[in-house]
N, C-alpha and C. Protein backbone atom coordinates (compact mmCIF):
# COMPACT_ATOMS: atom_id res chain seq x y z
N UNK A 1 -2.13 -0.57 -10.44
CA UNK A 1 -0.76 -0.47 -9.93
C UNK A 1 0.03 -1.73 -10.29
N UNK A 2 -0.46 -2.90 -10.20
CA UNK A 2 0.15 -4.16 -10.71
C UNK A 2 0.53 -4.63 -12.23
N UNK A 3 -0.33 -3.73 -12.49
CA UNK A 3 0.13 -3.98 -13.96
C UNK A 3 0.72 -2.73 -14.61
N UNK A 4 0.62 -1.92 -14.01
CA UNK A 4 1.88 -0.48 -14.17
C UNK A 4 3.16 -1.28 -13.95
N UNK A 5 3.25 -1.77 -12.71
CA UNK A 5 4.98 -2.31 -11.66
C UNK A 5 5.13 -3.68 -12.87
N UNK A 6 3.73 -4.32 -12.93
CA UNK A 6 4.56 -5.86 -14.00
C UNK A 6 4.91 -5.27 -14.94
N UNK A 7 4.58 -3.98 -16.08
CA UNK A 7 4.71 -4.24 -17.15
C UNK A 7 6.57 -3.16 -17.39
N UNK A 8 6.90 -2.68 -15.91
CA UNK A 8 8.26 -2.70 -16.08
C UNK A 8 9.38 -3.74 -16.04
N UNK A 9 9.05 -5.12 -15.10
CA UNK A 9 9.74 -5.88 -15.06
C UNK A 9 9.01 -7.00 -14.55
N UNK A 10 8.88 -8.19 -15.23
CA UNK A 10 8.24 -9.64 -14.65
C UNK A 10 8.07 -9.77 -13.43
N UNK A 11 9.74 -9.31 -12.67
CA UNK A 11 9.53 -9.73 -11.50
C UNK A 11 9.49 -8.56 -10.25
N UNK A 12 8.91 -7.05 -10.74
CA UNK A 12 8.78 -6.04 -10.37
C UNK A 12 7.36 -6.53 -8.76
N UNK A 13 6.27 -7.24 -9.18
CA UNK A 13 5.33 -7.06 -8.37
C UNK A 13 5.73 -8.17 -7.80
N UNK A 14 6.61 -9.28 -7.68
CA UNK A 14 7.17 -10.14 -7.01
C UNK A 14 8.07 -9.08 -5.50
N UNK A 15 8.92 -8.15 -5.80
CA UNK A 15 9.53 -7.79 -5.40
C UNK A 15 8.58 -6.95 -3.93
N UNK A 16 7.36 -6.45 -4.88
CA UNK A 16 6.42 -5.85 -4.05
C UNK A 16 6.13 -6.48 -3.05
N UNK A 17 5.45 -8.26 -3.09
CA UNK A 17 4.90 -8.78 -2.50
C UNK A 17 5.84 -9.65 -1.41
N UNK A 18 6.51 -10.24 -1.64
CA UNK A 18 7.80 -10.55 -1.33
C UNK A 18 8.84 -9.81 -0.92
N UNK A 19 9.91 -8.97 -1.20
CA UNK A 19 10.41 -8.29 -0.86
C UNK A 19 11.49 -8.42 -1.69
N UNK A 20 12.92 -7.68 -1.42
CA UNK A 20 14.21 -7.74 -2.56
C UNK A 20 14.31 -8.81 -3.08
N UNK A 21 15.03 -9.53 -4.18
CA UNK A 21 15.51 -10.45 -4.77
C UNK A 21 16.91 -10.30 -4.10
N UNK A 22 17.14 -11.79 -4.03
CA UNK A 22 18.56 -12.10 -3.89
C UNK A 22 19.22 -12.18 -4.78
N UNK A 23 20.46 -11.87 -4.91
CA UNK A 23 20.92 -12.96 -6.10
C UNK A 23 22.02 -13.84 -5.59
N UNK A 24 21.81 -15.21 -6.04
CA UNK A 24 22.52 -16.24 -5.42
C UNK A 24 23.40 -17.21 -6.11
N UNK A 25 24.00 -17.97 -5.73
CA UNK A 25 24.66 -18.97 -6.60
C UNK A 25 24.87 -19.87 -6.28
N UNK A 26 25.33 -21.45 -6.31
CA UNK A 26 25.29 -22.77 -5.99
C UNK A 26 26.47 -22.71 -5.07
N UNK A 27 25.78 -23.20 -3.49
CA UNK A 27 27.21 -23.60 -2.98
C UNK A 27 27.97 -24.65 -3.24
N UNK A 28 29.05 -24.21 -3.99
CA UNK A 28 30.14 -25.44 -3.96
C UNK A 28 30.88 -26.18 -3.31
N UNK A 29 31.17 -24.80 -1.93
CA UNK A 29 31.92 -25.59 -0.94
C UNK A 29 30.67 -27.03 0.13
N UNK A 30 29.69 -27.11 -0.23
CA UNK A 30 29.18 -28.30 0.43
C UNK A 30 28.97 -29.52 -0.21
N UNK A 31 29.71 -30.50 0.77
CA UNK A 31 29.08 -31.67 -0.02
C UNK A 31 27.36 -31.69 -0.29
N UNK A 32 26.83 -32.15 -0.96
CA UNK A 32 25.48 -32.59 -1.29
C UNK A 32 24.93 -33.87 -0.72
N UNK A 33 24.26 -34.32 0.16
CA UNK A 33 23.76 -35.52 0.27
C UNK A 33 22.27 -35.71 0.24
N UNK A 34 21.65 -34.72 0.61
CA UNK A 34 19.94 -34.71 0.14
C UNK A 34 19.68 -34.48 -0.80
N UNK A 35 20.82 -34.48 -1.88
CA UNK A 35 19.84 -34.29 -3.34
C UNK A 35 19.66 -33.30 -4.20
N UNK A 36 19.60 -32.38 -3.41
CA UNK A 36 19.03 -30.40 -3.81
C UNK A 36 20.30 -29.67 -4.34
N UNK A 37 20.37 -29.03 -4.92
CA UNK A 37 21.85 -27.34 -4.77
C UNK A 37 21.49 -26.62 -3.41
N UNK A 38 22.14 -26.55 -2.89
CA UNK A 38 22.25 -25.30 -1.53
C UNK A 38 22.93 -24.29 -1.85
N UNK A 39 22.05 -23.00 -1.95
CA UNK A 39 22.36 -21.73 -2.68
C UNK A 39 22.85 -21.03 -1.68
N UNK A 40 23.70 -20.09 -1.92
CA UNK A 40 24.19 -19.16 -1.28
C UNK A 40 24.28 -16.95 -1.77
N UNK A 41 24.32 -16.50 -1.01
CA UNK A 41 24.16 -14.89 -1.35
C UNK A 41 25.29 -14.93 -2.44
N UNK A 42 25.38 -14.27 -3.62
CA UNK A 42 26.39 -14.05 -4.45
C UNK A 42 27.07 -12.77 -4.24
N UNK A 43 28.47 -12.86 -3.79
CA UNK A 43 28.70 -11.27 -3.47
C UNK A 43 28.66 -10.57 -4.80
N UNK A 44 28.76 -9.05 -4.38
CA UNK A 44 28.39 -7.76 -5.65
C UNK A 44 29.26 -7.88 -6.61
N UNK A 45 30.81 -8.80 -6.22
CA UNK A 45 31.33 -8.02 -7.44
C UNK A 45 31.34 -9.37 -8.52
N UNK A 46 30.41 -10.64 -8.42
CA UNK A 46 30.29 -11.36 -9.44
C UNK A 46 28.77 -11.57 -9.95
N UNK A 47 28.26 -10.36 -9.61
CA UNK A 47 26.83 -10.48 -10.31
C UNK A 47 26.92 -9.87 -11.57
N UNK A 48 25.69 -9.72 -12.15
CA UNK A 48 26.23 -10.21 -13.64
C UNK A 48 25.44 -8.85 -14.09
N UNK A 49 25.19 -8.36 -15.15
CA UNK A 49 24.21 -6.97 -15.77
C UNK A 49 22.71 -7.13 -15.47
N UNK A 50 22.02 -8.54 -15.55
CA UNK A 50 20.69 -8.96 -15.36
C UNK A 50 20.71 -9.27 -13.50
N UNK A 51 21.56 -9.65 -13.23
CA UNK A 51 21.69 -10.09 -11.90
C UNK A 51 21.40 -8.44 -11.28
N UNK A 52 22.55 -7.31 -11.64
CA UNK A 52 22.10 -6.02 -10.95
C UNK A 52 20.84 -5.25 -11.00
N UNK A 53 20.38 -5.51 -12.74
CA UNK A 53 18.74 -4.97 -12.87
C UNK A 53 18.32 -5.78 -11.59
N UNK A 54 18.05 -7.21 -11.37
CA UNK A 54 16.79 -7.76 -10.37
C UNK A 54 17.15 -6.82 -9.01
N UNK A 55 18.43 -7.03 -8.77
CA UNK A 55 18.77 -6.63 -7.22
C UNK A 55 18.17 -5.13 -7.19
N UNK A 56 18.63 -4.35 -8.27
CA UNK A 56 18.01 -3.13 -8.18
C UNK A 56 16.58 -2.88 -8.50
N UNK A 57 15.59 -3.77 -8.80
CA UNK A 57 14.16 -3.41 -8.53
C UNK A 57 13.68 -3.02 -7.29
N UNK A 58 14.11 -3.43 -6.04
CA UNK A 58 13.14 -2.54 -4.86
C UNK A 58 13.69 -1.32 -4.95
N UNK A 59 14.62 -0.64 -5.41
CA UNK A 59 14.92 0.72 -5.62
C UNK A 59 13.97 1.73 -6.94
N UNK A 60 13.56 0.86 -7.75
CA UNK A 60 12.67 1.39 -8.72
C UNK A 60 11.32 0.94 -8.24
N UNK A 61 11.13 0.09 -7.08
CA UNK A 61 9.73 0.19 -6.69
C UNK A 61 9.48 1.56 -5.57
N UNK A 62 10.37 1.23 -5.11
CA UNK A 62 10.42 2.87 -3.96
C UNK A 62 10.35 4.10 -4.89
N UNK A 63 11.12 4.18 -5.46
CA UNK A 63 11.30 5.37 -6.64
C UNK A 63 9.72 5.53 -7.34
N UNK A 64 9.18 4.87 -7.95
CA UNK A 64 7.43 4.91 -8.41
C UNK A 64 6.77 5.10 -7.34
N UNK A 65 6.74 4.98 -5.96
CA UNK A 65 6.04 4.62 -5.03
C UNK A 65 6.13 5.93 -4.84
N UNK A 66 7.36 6.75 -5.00
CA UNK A 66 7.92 8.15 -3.80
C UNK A 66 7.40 9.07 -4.89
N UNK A 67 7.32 8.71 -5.79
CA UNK A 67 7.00 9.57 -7.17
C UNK A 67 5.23 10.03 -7.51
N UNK A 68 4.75 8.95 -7.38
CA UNK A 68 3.12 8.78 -7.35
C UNK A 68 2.53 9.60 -6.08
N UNK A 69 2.81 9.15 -4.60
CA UNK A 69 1.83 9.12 -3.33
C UNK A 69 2.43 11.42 -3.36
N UNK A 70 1.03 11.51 -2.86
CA UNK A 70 1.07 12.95 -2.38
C UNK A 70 1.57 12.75 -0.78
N UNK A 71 1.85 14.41 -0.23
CA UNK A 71 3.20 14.57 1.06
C UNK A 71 2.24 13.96 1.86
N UNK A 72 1.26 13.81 1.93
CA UNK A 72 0.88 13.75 2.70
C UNK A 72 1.24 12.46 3.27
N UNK A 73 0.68 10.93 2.14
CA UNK A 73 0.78 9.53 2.41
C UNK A 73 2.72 9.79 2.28
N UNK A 74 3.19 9.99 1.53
CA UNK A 74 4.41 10.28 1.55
C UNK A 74 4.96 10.18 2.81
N UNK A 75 4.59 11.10 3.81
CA UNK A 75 5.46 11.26 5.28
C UNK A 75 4.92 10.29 6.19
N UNK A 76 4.07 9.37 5.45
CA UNK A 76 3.66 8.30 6.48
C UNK A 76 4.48 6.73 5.86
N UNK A 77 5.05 7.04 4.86
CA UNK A 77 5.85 5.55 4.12
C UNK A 77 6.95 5.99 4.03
N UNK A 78 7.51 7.49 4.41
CA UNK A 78 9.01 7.31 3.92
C UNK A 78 9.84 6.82 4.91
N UNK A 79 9.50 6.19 6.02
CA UNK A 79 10.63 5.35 7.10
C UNK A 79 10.82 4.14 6.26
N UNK A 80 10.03 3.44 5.67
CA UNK A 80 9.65 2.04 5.02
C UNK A 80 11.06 1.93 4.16
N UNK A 81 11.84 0.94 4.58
CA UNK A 81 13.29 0.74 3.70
C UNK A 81 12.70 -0.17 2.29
N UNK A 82 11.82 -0.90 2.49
CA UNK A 82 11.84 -1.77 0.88
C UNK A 82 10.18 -1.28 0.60
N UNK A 83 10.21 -1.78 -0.77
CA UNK A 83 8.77 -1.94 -1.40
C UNK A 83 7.94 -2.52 -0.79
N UNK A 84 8.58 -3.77 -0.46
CA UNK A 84 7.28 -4.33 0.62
C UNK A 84 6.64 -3.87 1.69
N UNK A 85 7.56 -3.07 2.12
CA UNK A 85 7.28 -2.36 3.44
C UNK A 85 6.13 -1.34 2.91
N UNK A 86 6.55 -0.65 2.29
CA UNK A 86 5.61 0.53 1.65
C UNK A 86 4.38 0.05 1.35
N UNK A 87 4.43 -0.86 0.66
CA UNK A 87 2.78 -1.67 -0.18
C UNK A 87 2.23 -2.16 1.20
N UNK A 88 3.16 -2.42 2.11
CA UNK A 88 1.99 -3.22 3.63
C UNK A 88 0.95 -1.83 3.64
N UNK A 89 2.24 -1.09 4.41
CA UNK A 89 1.68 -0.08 5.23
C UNK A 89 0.55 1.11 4.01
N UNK A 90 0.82 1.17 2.55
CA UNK A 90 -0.38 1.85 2.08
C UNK A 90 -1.54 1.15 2.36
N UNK A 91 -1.67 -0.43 2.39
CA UNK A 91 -2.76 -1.62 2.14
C UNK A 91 -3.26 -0.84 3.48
N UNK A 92 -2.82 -0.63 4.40
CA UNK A 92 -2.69 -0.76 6.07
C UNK A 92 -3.38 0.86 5.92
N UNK A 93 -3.37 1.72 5.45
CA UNK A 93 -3.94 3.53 5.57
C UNK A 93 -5.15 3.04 5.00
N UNK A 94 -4.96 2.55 3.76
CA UNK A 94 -5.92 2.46 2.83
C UNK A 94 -7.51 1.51 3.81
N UNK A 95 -7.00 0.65 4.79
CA UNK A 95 -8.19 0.21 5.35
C UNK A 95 -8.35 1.10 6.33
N UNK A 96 -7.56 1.74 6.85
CA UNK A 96 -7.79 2.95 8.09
C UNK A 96 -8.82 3.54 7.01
N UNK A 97 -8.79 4.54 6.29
CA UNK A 97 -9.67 5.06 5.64
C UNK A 97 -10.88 4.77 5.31
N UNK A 98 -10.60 3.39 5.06
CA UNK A 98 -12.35 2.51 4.70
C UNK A 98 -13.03 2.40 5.91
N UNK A 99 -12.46 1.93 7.03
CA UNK A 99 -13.05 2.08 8.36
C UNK A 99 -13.67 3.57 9.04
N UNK A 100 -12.61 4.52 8.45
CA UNK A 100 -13.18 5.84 8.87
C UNK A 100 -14.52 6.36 7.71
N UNK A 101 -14.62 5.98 7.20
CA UNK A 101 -15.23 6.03 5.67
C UNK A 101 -16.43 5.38 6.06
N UNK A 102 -16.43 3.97 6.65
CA UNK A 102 -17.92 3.32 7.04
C UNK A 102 -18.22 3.62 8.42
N UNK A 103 -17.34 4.56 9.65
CA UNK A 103 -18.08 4.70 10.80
C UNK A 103 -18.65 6.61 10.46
N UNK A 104 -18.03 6.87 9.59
CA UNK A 104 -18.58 8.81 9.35
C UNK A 104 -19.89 8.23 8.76
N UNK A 105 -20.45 7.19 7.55
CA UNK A 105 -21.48 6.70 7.24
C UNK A 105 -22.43 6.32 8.41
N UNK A 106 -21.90 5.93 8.38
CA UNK A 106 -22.99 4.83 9.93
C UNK A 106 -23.65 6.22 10.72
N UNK A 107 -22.60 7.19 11.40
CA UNK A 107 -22.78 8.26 12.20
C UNK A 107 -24.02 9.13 11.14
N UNK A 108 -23.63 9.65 9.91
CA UNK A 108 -24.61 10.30 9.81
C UNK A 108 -25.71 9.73 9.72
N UNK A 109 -26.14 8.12 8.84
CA UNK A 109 -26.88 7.43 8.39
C UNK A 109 -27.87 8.00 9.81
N UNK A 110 -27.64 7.42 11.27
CA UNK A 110 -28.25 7.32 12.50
C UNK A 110 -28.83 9.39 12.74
N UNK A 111 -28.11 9.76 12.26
CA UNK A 111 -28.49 11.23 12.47
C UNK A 111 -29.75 10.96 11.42
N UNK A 112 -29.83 10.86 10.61
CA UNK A 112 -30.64 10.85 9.30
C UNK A 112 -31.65 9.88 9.63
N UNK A 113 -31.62 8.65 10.13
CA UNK A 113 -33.09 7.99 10.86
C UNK A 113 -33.90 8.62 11.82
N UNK A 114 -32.79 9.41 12.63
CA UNK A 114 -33.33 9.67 14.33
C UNK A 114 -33.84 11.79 13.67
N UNK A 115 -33.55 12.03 12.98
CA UNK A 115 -33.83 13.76 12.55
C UNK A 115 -35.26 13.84 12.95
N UNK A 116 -35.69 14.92 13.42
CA UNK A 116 -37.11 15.00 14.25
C UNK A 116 -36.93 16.78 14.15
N UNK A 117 -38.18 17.44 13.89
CA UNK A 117 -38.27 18.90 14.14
C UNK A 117 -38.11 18.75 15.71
N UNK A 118 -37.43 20.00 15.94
CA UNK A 118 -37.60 20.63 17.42
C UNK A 118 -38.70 21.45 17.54
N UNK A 119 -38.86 21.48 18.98
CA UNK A 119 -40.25 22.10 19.23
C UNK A 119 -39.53 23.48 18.99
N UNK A 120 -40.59 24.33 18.72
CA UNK A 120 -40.10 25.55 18.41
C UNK A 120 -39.46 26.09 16.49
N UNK A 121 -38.42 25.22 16.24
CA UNK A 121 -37.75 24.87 14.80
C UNK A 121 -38.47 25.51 13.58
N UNK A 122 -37.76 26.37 13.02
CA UNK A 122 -38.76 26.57 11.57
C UNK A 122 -38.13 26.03 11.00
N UNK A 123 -38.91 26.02 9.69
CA UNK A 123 -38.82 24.42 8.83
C UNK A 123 -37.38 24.67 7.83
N UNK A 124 -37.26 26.34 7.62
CA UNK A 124 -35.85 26.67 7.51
C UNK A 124 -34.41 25.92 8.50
N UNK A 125 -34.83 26.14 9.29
CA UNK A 125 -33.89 25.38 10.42
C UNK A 125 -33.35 24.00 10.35
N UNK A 126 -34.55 23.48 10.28
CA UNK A 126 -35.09 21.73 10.38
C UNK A 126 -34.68 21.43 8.75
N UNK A 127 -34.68 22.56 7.79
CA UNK A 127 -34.41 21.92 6.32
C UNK A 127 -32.88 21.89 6.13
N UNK A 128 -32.30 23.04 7.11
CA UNK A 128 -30.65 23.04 7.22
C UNK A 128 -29.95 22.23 7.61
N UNK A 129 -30.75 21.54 8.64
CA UNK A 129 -30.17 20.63 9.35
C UNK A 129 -30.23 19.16 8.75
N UNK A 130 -31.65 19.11 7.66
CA UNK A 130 -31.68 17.80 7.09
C UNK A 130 -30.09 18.10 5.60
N UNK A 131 -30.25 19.13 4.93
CA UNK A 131 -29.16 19.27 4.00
C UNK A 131 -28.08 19.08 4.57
N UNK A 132 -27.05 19.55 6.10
CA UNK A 132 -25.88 19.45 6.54
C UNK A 132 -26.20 17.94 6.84
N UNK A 133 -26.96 17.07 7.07
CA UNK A 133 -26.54 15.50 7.29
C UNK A 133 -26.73 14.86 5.72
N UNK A 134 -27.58 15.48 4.88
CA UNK A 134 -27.23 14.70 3.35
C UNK A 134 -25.80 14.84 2.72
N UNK A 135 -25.57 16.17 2.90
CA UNK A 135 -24.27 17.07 2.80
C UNK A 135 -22.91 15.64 3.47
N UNK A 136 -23.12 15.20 4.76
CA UNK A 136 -22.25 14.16 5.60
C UNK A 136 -22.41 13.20 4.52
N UNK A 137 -23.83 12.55 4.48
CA UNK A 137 -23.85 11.16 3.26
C UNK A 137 -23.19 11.49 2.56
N UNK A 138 -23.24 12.28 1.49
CA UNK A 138 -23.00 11.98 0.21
C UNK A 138 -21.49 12.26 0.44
N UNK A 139 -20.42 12.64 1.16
CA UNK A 139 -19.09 13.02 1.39
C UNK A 139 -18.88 11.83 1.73
């Protein structure tokens, strides 16, 4: 994914991680006495053709993002106003999943130590029951 988003724009996976770009410009109206430029928001109507590409990258990160994810992850990121927001909250499913992923493991693993014939059980039974918990592993 990072090198899909970099290889549209340098500062495409910046935008991800970080969030919108500003675009800014030197305040003039302050004196200077520490030394530095003190930047300020540049309003819209003196940004420049490169200035509107940057501003408009979290709109082409949402746009790839809305384009890629199935309805499902879809209706769980489309409140998310920027890219960043979106990339938290997939990072954020994506460990929900790993967690549900290593406690369904764990659960069958313990079925699969503790499996014992029942008294009574034919081995048909007892063999169904060992396949529906390999059946759990290997899922």
């Amino acid at each position: 994914m990072q090198a899909h988003l970099s290889a549209l724009d340098d500062d495409m996976w910046f935008v991800i991680t970080n969030g919108p770009l500003n675009i800014t410009k030197v305040n003039t109206a302050i004196a200077i006495s520490s030394g530095g430029p003190q930047y300020i928001e540049k309003p819209r109507v003196e940004w420049t053709t490169e200035g509107k590409k940057k501003a408009n990258l979290d709109n082409v990160a949402k746009d790839i993002f809305y384009k890629t994810l199935d309805k499902n992850t879809f209706s769980k990121i489309k409140i998310c106003k920027t890219g960043k927001e979106i990339w938290e909250k997939l990072i954020q499913l994506c460990k929900k999943n790993e967690q549900t992923k290593e406690n369904k493991l764990s659960v069958a693993t313990k079925k699969f130590d503790n499996i014992k014939i029942k008294p009574g059980e034919s081995m048909t039974e007892f063999d169904e029951r060992v396949s529906s918990i390999v059946i759990e592993l290997n899922a």
